[in-house]
N, C-alpha and C. Protein backbone atom coordinates (compact mmCIF):
# COMPACT_ATOMS: atom_id res chain seq x y z
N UNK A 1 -2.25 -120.01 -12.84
CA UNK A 1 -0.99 -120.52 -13.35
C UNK A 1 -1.01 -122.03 -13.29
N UNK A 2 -0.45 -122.76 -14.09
CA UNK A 2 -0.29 -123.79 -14.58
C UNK A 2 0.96 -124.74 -13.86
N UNK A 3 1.19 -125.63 -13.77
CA UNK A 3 2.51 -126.36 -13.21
C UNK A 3 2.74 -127.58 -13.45
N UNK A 4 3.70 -127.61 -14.41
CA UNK A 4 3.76 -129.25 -14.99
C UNK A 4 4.80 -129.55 -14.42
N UNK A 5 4.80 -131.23 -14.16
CA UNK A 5 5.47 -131.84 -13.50
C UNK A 5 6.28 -132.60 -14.49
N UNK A 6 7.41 -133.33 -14.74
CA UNK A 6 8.17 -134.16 -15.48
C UNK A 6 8.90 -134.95 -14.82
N UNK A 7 8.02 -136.21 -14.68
CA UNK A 7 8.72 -137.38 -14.37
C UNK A 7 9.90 -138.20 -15.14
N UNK A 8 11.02 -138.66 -14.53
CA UNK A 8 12.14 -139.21 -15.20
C UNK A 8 12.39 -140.29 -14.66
N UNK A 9 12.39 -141.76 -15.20
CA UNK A 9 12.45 -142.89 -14.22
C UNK A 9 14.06 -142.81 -13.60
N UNK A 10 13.97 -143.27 -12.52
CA UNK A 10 15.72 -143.60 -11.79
C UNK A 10 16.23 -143.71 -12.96
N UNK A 11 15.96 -145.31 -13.53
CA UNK A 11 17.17 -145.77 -14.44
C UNK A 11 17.77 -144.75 -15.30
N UNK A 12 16.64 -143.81 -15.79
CA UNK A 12 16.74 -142.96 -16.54
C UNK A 12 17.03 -141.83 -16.60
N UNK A 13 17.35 -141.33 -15.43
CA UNK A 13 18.06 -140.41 -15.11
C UNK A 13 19.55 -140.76 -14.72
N UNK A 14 20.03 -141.79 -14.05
CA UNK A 14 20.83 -142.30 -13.62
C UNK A 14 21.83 -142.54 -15.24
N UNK A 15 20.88 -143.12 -16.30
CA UNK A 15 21.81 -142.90 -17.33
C UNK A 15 22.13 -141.83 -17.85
N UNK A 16 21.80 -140.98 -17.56
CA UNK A 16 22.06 -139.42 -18.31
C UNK A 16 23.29 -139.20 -18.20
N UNK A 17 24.38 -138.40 -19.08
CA UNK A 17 25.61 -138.23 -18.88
C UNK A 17 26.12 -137.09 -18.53
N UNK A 18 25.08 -136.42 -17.67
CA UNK A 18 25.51 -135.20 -16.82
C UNK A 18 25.69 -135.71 -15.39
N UNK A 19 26.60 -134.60 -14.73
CA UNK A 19 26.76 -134.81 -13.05
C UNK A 19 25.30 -134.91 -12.07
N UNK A 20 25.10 -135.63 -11.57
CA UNK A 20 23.71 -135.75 -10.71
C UNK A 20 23.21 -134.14 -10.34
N UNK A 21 24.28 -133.51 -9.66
CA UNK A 21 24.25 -132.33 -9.28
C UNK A 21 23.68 -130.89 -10.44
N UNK A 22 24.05 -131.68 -11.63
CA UNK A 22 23.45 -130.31 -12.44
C UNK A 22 22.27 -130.85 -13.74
N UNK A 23 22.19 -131.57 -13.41
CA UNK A 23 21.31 -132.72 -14.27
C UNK A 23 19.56 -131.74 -14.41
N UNK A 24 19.28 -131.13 -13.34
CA UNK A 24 17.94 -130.70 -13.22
C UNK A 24 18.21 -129.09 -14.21
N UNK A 25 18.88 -128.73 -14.37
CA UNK A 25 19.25 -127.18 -14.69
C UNK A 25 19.38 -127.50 -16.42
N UNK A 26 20.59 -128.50 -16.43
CA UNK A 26 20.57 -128.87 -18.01
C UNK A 26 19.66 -129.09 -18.75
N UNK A 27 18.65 -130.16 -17.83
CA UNK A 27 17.35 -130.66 -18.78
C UNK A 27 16.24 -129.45 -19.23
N UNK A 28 16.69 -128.74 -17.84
CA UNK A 28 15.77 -127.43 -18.43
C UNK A 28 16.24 -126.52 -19.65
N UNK A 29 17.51 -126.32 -19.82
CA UNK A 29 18.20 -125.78 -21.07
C UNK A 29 18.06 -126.30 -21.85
N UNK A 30 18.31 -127.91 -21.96
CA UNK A 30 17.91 -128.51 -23.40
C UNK A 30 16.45 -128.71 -23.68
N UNK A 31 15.85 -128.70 -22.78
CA UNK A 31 14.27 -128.32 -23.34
C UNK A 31 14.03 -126.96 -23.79
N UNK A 32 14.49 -126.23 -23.50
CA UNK A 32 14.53 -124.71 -23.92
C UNK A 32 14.93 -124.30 -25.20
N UNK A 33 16.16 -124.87 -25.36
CA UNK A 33 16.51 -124.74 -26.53
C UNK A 33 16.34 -125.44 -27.87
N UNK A 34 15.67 -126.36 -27.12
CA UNK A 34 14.78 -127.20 -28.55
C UNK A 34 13.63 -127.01 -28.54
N UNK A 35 12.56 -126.06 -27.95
CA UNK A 35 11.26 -125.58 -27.86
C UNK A 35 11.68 -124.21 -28.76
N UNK A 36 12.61 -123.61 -28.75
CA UNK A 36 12.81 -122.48 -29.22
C UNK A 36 13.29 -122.57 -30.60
N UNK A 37 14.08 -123.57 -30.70
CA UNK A 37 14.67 -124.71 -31.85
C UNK A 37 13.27 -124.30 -33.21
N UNK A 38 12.27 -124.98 -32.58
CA UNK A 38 11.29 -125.85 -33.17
C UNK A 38 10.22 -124.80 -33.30
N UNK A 39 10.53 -123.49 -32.87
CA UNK A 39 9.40 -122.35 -32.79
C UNK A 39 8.16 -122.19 -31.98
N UNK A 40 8.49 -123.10 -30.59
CA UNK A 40 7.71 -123.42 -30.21
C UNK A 40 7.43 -122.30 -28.89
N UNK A 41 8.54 -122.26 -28.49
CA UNK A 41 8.92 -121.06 -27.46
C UNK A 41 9.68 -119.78 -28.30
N UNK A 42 9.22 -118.29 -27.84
CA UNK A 42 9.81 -117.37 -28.24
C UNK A 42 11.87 -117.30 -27.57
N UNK A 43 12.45 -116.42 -28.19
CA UNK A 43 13.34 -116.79 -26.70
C UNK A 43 13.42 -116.47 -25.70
N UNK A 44 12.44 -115.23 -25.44
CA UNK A 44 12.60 -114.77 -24.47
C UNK A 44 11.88 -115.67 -23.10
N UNK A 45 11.18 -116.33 -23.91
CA UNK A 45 10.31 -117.71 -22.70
C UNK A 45 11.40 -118.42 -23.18
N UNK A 46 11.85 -119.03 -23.63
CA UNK A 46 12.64 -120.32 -23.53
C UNK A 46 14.09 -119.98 -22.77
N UNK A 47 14.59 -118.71 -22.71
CA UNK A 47 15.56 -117.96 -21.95
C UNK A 47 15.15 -118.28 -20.71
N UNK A 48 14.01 -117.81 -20.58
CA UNK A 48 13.26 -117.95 -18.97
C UNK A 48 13.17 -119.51 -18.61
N UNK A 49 12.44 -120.36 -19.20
CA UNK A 49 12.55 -121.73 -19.41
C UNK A 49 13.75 -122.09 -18.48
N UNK A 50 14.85 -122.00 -19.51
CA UNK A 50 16.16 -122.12 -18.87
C UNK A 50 16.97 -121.86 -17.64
N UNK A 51 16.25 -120.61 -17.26
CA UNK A 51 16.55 -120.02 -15.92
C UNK A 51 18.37 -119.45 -16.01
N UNK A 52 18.50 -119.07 -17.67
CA UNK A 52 19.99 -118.15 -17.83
C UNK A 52 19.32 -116.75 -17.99
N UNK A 53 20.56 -115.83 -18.19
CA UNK A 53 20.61 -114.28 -19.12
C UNK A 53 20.64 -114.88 -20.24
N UNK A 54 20.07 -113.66 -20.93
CA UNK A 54 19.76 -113.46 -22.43
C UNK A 54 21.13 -113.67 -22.95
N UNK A 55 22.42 -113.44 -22.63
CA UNK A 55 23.86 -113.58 -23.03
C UNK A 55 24.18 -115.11 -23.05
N UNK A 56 23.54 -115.91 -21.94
CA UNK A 56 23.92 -117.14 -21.61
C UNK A 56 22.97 -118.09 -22.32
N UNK A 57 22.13 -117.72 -23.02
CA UNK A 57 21.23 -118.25 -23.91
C UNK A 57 21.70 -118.24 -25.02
N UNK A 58 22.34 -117.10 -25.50
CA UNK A 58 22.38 -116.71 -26.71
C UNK A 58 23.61 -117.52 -27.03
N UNK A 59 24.45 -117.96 -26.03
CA UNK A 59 25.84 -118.49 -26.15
C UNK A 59 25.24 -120.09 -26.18
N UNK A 60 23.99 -120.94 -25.46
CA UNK A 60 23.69 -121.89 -25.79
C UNK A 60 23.08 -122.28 -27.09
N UNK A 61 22.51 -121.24 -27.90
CA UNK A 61 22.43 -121.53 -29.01
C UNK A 61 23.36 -121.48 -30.10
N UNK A 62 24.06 -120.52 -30.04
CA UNK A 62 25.14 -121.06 -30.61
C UNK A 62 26.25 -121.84 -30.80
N UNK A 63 25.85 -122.69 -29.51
CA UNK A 63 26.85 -124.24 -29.31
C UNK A 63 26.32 -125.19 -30.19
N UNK A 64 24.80 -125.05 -30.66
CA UNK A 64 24.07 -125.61 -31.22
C UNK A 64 23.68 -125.62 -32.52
N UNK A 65 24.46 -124.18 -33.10
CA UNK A 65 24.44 -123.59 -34.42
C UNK A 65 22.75 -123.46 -34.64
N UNK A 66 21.82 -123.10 -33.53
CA UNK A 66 20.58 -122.58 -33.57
C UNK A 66 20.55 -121.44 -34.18
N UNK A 67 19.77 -120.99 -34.72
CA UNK A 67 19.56 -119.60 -35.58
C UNK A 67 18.76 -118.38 -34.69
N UNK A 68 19.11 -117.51 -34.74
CA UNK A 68 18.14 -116.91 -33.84
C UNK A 68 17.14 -116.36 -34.59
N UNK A 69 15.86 -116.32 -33.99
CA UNK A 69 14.75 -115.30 -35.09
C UNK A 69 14.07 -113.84 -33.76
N UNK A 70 13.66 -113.04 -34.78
CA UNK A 70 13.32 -112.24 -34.04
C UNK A 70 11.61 -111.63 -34.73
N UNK A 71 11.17 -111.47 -33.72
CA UNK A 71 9.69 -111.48 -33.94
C UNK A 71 9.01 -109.83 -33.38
N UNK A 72 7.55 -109.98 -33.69
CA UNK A 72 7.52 -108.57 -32.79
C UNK A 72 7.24 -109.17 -31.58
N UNK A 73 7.27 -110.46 -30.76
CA UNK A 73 6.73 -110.27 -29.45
C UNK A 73 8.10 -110.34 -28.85
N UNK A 74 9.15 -110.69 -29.53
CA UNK A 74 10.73 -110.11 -29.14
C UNK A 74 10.99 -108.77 -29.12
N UNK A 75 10.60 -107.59 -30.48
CA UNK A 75 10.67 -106.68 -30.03
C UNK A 75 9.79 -105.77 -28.97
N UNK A 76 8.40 -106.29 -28.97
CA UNK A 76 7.59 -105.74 -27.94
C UNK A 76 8.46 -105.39 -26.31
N UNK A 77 9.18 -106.97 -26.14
CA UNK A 77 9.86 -107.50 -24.83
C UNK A 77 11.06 -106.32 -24.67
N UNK A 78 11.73 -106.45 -25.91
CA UNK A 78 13.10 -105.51 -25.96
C UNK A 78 12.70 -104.09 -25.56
N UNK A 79 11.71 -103.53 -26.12
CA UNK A 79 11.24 -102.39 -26.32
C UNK A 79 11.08 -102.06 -24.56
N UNK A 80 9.83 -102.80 -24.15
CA UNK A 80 9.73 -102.67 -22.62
C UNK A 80 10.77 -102.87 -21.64
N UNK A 81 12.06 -103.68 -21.96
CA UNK A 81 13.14 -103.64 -21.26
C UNK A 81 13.43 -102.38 -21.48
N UNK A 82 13.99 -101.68 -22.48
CA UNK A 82 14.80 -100.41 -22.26
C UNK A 82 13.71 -99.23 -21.74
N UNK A 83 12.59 -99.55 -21.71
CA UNK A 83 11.71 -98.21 -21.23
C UNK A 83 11.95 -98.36 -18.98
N UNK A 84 12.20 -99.75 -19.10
CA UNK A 84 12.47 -100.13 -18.02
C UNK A 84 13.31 -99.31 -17.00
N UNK A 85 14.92 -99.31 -18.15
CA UNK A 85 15.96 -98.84 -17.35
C UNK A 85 16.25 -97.02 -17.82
N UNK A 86 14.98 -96.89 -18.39
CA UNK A 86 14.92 -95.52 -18.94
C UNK A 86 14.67 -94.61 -18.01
């Protein structure tokens, strides 16, 4: 496994216009949702990315008027969820 790090200078975090306190959680959502944006992440990784539910994702993209797409490695995922709770 892999582990990237993302450095943010003080100043530059300090200007951000979120609360200090939730600043680390957001950046991960808005990277998420513009990796997923851009087709870069499926959603079900960029969901994960984010560290929400699939409901709380789905509600960030549509703050964003993001489109959702659905693929087979979405349905593969879906598919194995419900065999899950089967």
């Amino acid at each position: 496994m892999t582990n990237m790090i993302l450095e943010i200078p003080d100043g530059l975090a300090e200007a951000l216009k979120i609360p200090p306190d939730e600043q680390i959680q957001r950046l991960y959502q808005e990277l998420a949702v513009r990796l997923y944006q851009k087709g870069i992440l499926t959603l079900g990784r960029a969901r994960e990315l984010a560290g929400v539910t699939k409901w709380k994702f789905h509600n960030l993209l549509g703050e964003e008027n993001i489109e959702r797409r659905y693929d087979t490695e979405e349905l593969e995922f879906d598919l194995k969820s419900l065999e899950s709770i089967s």
